[in-house]
PDB file of N, CA and C in Angstrom:
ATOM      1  N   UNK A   1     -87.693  21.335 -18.522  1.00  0.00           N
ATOM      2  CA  UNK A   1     -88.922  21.732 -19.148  1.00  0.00           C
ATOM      3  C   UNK A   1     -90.056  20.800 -18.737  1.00  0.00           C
ATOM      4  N   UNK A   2     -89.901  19.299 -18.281  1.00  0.00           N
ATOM      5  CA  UNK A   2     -90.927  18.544 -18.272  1.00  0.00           C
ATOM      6  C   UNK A   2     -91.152  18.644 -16.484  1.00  0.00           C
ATOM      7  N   UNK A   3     -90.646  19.622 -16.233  1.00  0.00           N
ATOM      8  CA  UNK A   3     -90.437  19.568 -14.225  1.00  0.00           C
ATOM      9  C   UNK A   3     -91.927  20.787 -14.570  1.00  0.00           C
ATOM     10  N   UNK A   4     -91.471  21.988 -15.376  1.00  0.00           N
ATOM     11  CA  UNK A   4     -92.893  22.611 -15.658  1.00  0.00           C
ATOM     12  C   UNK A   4     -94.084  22.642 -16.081  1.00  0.00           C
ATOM     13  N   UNK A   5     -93.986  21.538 -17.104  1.00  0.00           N
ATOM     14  CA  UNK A   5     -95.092  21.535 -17.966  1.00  0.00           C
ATOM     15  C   UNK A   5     -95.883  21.023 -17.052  1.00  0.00           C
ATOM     16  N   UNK A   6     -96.099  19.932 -16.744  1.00  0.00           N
ATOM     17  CA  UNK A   6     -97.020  19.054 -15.181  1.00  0.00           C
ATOM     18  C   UNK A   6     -97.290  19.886 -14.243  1.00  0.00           C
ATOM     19  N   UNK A   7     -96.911  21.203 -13.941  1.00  0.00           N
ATOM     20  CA  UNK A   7     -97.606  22.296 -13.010  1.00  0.00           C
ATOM     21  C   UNK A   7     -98.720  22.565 -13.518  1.00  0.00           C
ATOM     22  N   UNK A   8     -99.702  22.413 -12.459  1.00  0.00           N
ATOM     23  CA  UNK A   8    -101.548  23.286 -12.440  1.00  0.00           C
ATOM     24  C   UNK A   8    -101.349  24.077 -12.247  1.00  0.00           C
ATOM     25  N   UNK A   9    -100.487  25.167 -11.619  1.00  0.00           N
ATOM     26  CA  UNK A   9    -100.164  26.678 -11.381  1.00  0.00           C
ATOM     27  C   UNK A   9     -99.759  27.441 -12.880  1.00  0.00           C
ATOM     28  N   UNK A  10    -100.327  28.014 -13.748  1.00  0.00           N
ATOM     29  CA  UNK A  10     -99.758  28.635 -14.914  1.00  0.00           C
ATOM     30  C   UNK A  10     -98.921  29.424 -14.783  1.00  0.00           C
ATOM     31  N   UNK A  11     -98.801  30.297 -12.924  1.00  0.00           N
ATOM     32  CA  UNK A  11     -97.688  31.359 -12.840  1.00  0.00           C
ATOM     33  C   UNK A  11     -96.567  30.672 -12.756  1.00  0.00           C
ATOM     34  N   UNK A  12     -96.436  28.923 -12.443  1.00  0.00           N
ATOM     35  CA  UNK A  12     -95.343  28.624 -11.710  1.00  0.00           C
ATOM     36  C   UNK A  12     -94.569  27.539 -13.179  1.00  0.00           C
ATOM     37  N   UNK A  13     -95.220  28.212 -14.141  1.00  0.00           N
ATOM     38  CA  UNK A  13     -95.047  27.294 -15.472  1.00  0.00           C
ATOM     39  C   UNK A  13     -94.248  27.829 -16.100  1.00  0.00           C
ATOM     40  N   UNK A  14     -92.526  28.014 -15.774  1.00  0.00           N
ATOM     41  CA  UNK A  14     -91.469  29.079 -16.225  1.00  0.00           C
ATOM     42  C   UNK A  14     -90.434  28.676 -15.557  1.00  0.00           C
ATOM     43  N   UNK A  15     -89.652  29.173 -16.569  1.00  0.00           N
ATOM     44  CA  UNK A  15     -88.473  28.819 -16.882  1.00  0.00           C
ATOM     45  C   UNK A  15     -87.490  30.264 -16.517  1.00  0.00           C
ATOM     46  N   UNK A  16     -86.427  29.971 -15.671  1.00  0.00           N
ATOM     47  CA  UNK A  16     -85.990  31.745 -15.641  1.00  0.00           C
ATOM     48  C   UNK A  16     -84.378  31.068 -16.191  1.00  0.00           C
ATOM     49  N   UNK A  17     -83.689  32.371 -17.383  1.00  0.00           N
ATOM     50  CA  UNK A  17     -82.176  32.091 -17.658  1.00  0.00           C
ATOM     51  C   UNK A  17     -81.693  33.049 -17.901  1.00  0.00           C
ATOM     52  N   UNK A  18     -80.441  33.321 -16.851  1.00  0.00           N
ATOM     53  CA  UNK A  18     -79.806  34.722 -16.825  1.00  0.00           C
ATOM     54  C   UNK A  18     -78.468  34.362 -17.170  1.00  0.00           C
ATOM     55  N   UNK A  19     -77.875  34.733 -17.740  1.00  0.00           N
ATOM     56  CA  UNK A  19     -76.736  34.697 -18.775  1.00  0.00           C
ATOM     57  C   UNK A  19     -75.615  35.871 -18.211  1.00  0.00           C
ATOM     58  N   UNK A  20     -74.124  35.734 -17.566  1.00  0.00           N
ATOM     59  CA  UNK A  20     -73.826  37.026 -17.788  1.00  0.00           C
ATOM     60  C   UNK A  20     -72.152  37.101 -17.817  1.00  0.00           C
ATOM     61  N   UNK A  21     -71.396  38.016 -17.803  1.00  0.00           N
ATOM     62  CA  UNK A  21     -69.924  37.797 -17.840  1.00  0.00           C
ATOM     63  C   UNK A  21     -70.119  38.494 -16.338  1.00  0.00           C
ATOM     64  N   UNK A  22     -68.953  38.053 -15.327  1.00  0.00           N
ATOM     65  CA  UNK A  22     -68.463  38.573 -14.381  1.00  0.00           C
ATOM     66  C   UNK A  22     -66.801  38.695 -14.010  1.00  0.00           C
ATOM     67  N   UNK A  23     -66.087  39.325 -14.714  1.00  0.00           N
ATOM     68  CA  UNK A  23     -64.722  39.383 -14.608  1.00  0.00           C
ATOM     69  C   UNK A  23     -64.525  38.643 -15.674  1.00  0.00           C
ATOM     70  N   UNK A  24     -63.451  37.238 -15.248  1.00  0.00           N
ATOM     71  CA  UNK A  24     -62.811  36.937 -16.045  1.00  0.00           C
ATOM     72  C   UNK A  24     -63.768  35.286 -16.674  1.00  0.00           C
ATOM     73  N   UNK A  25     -65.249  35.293 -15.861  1.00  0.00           N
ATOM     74  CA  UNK A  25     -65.869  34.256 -15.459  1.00  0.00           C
ATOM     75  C   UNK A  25     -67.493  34.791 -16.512  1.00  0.00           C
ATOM     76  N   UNK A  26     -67.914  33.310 -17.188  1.00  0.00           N
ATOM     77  CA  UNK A  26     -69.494  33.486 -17.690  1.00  0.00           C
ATOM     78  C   UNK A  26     -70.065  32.761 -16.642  1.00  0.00           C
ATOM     79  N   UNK A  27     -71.304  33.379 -16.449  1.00  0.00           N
ATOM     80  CA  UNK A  27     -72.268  32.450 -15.340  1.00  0.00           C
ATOM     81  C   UNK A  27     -73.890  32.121 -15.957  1.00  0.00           C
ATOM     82  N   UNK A  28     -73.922  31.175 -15.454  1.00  0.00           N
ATOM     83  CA  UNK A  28     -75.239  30.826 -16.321  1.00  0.00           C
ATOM     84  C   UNK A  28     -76.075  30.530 -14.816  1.00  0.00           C
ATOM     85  N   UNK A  29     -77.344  31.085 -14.815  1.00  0.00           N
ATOM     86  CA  UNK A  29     -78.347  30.788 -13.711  1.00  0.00           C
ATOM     87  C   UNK A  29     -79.295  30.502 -14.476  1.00  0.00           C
ATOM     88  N   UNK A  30     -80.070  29.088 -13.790  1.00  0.00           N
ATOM     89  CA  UNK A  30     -81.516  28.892 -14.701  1.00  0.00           C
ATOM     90  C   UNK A  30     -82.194  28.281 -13.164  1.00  0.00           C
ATOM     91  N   UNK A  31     -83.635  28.526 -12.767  1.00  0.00           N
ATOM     92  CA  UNK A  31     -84.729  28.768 -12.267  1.00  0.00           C
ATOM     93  C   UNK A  31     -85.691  27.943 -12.393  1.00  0.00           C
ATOM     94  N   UNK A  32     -86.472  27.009 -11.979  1.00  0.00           N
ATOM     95  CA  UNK A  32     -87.851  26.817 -12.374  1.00  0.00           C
ATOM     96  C   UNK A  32     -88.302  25.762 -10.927  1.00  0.00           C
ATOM     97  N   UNK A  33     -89.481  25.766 -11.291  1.00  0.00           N
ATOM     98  CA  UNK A  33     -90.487  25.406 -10.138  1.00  0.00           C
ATOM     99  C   UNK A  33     -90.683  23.923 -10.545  1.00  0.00           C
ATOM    100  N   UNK A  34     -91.056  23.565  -9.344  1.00  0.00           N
ATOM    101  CA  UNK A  34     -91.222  21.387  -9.670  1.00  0.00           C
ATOM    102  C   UNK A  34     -92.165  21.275  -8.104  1.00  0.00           C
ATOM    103  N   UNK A  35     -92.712  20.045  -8.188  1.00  0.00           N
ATOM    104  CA  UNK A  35     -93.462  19.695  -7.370  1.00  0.00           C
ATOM    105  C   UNK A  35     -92.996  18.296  -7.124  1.00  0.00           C
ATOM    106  N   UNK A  36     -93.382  17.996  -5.678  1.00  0.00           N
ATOM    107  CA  UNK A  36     -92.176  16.945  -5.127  1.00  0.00           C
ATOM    108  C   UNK A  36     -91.102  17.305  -4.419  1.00  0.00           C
ATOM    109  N   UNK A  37     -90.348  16.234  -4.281  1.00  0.00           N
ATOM    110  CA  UNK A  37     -89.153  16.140  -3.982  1.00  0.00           C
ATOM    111  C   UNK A  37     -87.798  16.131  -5.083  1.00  0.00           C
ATOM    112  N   UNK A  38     -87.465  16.582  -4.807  1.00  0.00           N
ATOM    113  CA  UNK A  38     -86.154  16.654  -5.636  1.00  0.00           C
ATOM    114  C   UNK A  38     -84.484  16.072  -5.056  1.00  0.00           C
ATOM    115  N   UNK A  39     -83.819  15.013  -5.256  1.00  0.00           N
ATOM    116  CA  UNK A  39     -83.325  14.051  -4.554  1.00  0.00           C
ATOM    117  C   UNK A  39     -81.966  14.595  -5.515  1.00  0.00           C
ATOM    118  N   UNK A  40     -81.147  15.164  -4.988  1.00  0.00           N
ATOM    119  CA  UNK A  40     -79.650  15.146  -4.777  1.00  0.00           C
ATOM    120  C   UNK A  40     -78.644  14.092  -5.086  1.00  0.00           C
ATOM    121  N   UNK A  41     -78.319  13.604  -5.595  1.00  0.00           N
ATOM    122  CA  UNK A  41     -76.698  12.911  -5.578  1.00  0.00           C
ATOM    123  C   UNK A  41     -75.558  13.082  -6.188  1.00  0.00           C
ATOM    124  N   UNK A  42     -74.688  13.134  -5.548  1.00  0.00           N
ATOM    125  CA  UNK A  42     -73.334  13.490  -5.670  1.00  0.00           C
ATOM    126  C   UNK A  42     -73.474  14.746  -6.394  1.00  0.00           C
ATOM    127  N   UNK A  43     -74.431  15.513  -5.812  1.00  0.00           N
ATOM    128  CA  UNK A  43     -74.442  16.879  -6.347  1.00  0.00           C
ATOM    129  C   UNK A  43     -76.006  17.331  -7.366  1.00  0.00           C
ATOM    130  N   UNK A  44     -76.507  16.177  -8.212  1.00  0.00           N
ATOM    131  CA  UNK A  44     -77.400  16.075  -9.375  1.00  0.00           C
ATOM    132  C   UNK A  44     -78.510  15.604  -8.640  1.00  0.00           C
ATOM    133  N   UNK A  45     -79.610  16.368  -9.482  1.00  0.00           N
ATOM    134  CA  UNK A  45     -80.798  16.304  -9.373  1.00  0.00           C
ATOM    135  C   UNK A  45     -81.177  14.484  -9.919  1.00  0.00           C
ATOM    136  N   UNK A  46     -81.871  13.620  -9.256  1.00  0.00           N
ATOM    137  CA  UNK A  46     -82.094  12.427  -9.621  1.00  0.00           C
ATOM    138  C   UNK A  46     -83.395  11.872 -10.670  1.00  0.00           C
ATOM    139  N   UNK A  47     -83.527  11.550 -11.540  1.00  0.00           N
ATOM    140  CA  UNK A  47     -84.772  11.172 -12.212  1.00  0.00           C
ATOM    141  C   UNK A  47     -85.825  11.056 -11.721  1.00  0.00           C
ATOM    142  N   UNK A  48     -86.977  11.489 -11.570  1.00  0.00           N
ATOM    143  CA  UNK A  48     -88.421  10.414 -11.044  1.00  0.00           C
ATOM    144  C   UNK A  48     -88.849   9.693 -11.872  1.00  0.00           C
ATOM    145  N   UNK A  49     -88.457   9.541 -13.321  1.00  0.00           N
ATOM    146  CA  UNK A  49     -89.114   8.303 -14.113  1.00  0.00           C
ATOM    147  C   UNK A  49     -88.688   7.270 -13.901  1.00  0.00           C
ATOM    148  N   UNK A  50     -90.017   6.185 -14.294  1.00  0.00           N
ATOM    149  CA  UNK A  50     -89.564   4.759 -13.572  1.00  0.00           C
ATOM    150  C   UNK A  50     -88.338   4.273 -14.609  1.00  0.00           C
ATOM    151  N   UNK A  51     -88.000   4.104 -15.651  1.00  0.00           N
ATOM    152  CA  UNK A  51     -86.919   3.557 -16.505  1.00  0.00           C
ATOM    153  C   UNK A  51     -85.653   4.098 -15.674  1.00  0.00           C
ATOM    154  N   UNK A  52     -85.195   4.495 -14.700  1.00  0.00           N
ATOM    155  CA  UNK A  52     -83.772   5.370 -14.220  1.00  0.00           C
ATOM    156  C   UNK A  52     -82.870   5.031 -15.220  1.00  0.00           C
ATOM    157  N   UNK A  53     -82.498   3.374 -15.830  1.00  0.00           N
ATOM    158  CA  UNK A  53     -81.248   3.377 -16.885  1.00  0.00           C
ATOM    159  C   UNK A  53     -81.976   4.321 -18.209  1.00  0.00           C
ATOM    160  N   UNK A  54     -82.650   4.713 -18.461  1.00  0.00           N
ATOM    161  CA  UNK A  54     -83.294   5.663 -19.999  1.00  0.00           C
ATOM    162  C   UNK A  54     -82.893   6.969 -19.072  1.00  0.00           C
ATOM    163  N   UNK A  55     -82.559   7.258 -18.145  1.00  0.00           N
ATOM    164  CA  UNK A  55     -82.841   8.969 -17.988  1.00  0.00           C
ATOM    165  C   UNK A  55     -81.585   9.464 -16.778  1.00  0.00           C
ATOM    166  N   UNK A  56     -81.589  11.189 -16.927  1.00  0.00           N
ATOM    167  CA  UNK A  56     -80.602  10.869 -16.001  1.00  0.00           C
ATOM    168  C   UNK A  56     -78.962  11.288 -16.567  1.00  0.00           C
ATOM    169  N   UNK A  57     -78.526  11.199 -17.968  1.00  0.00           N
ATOM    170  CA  UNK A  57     -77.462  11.394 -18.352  1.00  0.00           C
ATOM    171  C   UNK A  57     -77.213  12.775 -18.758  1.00  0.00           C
ATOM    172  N   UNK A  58     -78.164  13.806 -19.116  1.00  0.00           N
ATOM    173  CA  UNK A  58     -78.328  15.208 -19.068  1.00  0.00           C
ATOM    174  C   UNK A  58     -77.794  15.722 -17.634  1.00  0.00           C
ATOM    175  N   UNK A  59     -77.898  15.797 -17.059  1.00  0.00           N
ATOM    176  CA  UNK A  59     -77.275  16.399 -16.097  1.00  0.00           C
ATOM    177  C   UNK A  59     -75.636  16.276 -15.912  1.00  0.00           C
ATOM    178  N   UNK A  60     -75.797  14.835 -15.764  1.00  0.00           N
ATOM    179  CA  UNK A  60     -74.092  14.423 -15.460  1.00  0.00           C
ATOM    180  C   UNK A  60     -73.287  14.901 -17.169  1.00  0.00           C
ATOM    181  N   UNK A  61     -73.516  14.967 -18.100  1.00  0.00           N
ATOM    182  CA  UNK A  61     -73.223  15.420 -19.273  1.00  0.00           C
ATOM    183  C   UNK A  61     -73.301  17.172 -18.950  1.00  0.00           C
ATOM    184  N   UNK A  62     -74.002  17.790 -18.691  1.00  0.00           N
ATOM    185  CA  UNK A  62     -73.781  19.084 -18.237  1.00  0.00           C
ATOM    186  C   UNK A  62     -72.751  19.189 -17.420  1.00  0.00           C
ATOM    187  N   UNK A  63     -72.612  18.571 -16.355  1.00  0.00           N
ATOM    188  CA  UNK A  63     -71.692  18.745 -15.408  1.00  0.00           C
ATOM    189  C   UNK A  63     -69.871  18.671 -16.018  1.00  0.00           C
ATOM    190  N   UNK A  64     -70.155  17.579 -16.680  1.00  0.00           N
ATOM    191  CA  UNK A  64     -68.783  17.284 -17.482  1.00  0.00           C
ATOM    192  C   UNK A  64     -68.535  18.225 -18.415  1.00  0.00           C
ATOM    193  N   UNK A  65     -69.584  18.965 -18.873  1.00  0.00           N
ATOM    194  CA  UNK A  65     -69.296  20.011 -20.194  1.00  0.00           C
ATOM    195  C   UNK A  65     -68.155  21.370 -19.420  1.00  0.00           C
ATOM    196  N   UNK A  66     -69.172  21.803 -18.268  1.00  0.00           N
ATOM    197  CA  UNK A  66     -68.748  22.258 -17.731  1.00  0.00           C
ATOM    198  C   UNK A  66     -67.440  22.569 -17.243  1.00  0.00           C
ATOM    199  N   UNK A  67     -67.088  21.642 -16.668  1.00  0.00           N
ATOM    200  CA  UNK A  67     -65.710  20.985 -15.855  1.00  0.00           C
ATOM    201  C   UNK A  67     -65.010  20.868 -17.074  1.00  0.00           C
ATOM    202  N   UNK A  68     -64.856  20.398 -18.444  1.00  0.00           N
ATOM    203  CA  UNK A  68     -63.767  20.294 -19.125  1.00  0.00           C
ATOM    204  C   UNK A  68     -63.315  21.595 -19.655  1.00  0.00           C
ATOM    205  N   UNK A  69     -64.034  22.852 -19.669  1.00  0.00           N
ATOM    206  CA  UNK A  69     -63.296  24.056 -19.538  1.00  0.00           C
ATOM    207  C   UNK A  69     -63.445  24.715 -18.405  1.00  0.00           C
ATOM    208  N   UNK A  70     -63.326  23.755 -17.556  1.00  0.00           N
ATOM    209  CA  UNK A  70     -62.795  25.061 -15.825  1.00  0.00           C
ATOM    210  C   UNK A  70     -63.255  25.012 -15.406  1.00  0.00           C
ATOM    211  N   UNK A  71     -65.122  24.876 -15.338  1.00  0.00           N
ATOM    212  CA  UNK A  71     -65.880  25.516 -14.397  1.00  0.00           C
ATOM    213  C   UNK A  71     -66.480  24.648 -13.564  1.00  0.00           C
ATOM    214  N   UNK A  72     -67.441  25.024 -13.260  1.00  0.00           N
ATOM    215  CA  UNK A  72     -68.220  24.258 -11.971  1.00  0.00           C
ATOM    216  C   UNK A  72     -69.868  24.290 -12.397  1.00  0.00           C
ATOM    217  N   UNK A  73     -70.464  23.588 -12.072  1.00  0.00           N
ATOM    218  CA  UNK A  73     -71.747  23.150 -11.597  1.00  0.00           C
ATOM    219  C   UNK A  73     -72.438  22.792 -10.755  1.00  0.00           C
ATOM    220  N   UNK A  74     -73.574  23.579 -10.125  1.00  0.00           N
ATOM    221  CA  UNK A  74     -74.125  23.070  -8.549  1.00  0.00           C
ATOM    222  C   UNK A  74     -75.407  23.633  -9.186  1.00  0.00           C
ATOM    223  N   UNK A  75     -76.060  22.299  -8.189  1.00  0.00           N
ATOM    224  CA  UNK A  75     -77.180  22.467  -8.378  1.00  0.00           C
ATOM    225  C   UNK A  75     -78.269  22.809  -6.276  1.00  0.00           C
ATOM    226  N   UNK A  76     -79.476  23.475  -6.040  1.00  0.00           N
ATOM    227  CA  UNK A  76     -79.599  23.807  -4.706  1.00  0.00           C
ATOM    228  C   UNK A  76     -81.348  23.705  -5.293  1.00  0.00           C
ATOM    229  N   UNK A  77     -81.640  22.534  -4.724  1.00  0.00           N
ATOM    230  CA  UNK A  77     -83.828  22.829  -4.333  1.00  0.00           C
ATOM    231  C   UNK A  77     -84.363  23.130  -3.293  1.00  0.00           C
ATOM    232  N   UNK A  78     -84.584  24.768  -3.662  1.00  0.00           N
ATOM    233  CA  UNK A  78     -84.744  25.322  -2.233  1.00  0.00           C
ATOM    234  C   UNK A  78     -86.485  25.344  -2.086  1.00  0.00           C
ATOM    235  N   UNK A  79     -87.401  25.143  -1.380  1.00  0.00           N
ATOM    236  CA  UNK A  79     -88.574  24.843  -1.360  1.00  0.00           C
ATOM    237  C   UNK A  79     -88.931  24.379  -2.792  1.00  0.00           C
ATOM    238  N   UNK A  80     -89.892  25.163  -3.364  1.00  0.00           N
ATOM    239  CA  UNK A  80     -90.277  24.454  -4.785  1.00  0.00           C
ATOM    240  C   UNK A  80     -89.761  25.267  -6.331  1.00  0.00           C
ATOM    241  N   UNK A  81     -87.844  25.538  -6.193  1.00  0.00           N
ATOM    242  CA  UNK A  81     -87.863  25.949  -6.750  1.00  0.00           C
ATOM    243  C   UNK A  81     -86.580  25.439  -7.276  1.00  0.00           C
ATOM    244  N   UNK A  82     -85.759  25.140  -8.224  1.00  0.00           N
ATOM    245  CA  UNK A  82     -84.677  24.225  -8.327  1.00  0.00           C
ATOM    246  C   UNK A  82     -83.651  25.313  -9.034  1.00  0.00           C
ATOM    247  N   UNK A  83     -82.537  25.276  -8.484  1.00  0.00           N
ATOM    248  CA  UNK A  83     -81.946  26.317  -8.887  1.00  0.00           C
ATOM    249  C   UNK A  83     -80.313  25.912  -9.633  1.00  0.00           C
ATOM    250  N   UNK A  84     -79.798  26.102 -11.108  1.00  0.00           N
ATOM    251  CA  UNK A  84     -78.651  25.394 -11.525  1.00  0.00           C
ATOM    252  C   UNK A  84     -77.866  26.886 -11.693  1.00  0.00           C
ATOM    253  N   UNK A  85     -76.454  26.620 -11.109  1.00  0.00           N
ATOM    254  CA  UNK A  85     -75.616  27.596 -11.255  1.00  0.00           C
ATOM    255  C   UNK A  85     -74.291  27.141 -11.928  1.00  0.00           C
ATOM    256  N   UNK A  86     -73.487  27.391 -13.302  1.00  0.00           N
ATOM    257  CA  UNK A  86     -72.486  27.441 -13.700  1.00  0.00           C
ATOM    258  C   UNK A  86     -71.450  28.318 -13.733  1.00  0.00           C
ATOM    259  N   UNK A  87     -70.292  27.948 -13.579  1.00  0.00           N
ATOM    260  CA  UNK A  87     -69.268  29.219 -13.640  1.00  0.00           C
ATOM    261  C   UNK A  87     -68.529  28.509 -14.643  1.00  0.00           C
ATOM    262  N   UNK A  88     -68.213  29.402 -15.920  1.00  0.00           N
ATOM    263  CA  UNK A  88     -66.996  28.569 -16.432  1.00  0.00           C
ATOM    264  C   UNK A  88     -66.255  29.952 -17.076  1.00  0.00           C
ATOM    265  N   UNK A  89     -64.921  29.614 -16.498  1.00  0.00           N
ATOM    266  CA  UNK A  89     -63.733  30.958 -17.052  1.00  0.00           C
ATOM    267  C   UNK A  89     -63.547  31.171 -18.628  1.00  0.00           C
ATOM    268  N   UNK A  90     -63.790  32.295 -18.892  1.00  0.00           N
ATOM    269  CA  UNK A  90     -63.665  33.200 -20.265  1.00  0.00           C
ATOM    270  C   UNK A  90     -62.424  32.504 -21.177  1.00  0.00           C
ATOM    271  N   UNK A  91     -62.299  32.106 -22.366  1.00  0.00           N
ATOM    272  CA  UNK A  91     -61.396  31.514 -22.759  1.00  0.00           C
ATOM    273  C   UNK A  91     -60.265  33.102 -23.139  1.00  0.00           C
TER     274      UNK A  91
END
């Protein structure tokens, strides 16, 4: 949310979340626009605030939520648009 709010573009000030079952699998896609660079590691999007030990644990906490029932998490910043994809299997 704070990757949008700091956009001067009002069209590019959104949030997209598509929710859905596919077989035996829920998938979660969420969308939004950022300016900058967006820096990768070991898969996760990296902080730009200067404190890095204050920030930063949201993601890797998603990732683990994830993974402890099955699924997966990837994240892909394709020009200026950051894209998070989950799969986690139907209990």
């Amino acid at each position: 949310m704070e990757a949008v709010e700091g956009l001067g573009d009002a069209q590019r000030r959104s949030i997209s979340l598509i929710v859905r079952t596919r077989g035996q699998m829920v998938s979660i896609h969420v969308e939004n626009y950022f300016d900058g660079k967006v820096n990768l590691v070991d898969g996760l999007p990296q902080t730009t605030k200067g404190d890095h030990s204050a920030h930063g644990f949201g993601t890797r906490s998603m990732r683990m939520i994830v993974e402890s029932y099955g699924g997966t998490l990837t994240y892909l910043a394709q020009d200026d648009v950051l894209h998070l994809n989950a799969l986690i299997p139907c209990p």
